[in-house]
C-alpha atoms as a PDB file:
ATOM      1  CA  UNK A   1      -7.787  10.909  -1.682  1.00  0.00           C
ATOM      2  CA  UNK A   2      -9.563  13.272   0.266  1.00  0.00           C
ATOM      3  CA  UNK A   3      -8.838  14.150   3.781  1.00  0.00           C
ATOM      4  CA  UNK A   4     -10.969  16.099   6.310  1.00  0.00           C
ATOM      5  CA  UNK A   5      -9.699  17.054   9.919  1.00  0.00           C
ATOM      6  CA  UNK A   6     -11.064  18.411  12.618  1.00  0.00           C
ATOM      7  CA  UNK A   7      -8.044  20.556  13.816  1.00  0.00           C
ATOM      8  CA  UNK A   8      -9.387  23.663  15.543  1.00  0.00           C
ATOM      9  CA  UNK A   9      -5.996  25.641  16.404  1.00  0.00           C
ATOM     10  CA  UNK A  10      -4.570  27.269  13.714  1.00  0.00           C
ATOM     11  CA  UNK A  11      -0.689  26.707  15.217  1.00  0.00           C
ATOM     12  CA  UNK A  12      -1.756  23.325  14.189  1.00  0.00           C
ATOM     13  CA  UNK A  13      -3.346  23.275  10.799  1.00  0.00           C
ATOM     14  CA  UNK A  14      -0.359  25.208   9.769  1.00  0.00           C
ATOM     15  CA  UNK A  15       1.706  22.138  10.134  1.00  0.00           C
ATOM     16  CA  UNK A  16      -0.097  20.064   7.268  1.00  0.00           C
ATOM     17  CA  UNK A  17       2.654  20.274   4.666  1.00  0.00           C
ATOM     18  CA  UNK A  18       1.368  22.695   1.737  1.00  0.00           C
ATOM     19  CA  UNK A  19       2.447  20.312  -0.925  1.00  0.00           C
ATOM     20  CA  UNK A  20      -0.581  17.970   0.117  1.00  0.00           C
ATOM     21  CA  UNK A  21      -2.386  20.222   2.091  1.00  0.00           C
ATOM     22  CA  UNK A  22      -4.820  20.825  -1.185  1.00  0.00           C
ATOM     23  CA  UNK A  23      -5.777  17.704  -0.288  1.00  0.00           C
ATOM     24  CA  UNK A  24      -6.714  18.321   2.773  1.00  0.00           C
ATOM     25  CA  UNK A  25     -10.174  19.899   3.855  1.00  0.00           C
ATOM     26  CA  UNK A  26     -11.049  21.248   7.730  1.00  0.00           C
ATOM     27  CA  UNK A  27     -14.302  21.193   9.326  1.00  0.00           C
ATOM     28  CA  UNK A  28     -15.301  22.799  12.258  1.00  0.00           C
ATOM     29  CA  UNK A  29     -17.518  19.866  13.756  1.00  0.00           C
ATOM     30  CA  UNK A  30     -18.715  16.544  13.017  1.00  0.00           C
ATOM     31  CA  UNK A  31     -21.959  17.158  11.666  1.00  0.00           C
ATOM     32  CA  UNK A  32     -19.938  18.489   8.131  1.00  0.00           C
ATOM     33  CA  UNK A  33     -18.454  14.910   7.550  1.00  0.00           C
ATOM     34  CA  UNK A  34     -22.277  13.736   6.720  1.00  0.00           C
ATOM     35  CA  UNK A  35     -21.512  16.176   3.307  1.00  0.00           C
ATOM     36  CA  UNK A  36     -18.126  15.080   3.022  1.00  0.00           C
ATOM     37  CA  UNK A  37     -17.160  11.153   1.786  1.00  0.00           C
ATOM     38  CA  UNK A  38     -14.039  11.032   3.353  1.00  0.00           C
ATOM     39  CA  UNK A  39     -11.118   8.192   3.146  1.00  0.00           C
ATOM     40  CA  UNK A  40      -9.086   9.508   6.230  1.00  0.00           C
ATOM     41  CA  UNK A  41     -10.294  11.308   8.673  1.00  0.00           C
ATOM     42  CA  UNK A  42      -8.051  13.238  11.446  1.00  0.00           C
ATOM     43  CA  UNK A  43      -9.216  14.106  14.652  1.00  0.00           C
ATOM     44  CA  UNK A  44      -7.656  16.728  17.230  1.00  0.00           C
ATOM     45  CA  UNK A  45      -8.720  14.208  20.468  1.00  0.00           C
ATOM     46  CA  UNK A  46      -7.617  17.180  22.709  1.00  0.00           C
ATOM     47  CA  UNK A  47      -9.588  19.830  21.107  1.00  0.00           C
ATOM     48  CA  UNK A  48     -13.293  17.425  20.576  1.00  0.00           C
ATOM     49  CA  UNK A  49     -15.723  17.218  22.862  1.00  0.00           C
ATOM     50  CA  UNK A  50     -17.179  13.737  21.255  1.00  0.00           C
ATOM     51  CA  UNK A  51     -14.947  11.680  19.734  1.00  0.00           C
ATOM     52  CA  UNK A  52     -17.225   9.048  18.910  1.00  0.00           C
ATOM     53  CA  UNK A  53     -19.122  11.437  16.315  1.00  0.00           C
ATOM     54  CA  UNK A  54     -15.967  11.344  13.732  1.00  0.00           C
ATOM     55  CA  UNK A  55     -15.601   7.598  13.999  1.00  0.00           C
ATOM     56  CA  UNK A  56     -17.886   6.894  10.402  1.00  0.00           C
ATOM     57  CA  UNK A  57     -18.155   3.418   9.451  1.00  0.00           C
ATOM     58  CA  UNK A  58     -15.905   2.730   5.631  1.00  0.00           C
ATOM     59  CA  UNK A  59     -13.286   5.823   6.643  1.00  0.00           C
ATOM     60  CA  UNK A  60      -9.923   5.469   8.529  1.00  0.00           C
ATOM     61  CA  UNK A  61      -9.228   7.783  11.386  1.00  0.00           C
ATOM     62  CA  UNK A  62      -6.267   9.011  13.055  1.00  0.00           C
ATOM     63  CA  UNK A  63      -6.486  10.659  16.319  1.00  0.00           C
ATOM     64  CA  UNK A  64      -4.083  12.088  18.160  1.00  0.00           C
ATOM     65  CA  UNK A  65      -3.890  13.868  21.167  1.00  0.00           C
ATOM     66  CA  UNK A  66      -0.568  15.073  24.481  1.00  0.00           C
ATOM     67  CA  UNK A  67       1.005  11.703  25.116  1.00  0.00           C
ATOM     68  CA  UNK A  68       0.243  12.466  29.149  1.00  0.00           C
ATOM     69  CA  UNK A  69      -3.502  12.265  28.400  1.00  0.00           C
ATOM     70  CA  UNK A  70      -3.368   8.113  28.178  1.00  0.00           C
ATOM     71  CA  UNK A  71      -7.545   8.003  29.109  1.00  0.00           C
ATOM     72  CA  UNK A  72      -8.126  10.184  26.224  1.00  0.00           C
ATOM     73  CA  UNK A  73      -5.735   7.821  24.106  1.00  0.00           C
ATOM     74  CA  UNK A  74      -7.533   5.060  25.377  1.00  0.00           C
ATOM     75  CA  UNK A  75     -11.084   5.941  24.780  1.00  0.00           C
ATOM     76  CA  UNK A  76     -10.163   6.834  20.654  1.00  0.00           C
ATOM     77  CA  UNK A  77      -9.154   3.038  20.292  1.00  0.00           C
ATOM     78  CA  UNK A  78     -11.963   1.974  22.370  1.00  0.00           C
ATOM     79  CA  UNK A  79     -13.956   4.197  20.021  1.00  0.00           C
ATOM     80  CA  UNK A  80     -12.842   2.331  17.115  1.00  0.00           C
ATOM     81  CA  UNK A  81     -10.150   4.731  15.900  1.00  0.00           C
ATOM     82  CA  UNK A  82      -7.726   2.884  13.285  1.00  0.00           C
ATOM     83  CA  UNK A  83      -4.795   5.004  14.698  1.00  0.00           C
ATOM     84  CA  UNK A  84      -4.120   7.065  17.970  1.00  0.00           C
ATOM     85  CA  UNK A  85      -0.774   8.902  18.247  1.00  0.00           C
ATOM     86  CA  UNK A  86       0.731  10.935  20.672  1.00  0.00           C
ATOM     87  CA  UNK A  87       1.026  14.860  19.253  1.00  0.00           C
ATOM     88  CA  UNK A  88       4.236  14.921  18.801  1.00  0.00           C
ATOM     89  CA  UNK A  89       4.763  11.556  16.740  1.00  0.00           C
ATOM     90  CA  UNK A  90       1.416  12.448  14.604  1.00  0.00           C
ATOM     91  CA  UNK A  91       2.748  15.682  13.946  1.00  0.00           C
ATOM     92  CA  UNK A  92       5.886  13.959  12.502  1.00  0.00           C
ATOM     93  CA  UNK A  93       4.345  11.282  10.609  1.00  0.00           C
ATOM     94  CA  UNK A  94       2.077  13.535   9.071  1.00  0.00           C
ATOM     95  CA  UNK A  95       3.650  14.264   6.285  1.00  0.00           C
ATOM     96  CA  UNK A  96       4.374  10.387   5.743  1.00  0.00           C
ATOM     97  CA  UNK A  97       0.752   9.780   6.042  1.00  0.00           C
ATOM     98  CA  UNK A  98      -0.478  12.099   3.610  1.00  0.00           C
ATOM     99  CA  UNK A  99       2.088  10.788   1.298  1.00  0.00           C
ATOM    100  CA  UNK A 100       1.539   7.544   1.153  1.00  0.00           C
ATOM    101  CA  UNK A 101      -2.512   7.899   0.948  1.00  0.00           C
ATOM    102  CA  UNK A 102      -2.205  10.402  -2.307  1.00  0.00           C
ATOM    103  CA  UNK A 103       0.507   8.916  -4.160  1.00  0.00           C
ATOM    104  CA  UNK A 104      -0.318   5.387  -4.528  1.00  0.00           C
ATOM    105  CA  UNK A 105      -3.074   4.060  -5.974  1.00  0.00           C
ATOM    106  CA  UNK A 106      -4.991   1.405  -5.036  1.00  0.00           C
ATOM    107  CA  UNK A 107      -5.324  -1.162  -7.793  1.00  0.00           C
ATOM    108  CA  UNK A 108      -9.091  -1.985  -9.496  1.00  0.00           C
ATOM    109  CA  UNK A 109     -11.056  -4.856  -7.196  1.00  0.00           C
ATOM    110  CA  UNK A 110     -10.067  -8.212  -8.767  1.00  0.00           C
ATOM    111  CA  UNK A 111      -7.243  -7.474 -10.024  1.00  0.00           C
ATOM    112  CA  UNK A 112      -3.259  -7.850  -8.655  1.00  0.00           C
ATOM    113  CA  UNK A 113      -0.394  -5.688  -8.399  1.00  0.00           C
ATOM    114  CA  UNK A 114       1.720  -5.810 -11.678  1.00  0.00           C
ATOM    115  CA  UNK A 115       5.033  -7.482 -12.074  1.00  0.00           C
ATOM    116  CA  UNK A 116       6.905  -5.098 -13.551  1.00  0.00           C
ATOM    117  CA  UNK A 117      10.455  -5.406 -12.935  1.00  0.00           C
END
């Protein structure tokens, strides 16, 4: 899985848990996720100046932004963001959400989930 977030202040990017944090690549602006495939992409709505320019077409994104900021909010869904959370409840899910995209697997196209009991 690889991850790439735009998360300017470095308070912030030290809260990305360092057991998945390898995982995890930062970029500076949009114009670096036209190198990058990314599955997730995480967004700092706060800190960007043009949201629309990290919503690429195939990726999820997560935004998240101060909960008082609602038109901000507002205009990432609008946008097309999969996800908008307030700062506080992204910052706690985070390590959930990191989780659950690099430890499970998604199974081969055609096939189902196993039975195993």
């Amino acid at each position: 899985m690889t991850v790439v977030a735009y998360v300017p202040n470095i308070f912030d990017r030290s809260r990305f848990d360092g057991k998945h944090r390898s995982r995890v690549r930062f970029v500076d602006d949009a114009a670096e996720l036209v190198k990058l495939t990314p599955e997730l992409v995480i967004v700092d709505l706060d800190r960007c100046a043009d949201p629309a320019s990290f919503t690429v077409s195939g990726n999820r994104t997560i935004g998240f932004g101060s909960h008082v900021d609602a038109e901000v909010l507002a205009e990432a869904v609008k946008l097309g963001f999969d996800e908008v959370l307030p700062r506080s409840r992204f910052f706690r899910q985070l390590p959930d959400i990191l989780a659950d995209l690099t430890s499970q697997p998604q199974p081969p196209t055609g096939s189902l989930p196993s039975d195993e009991s």
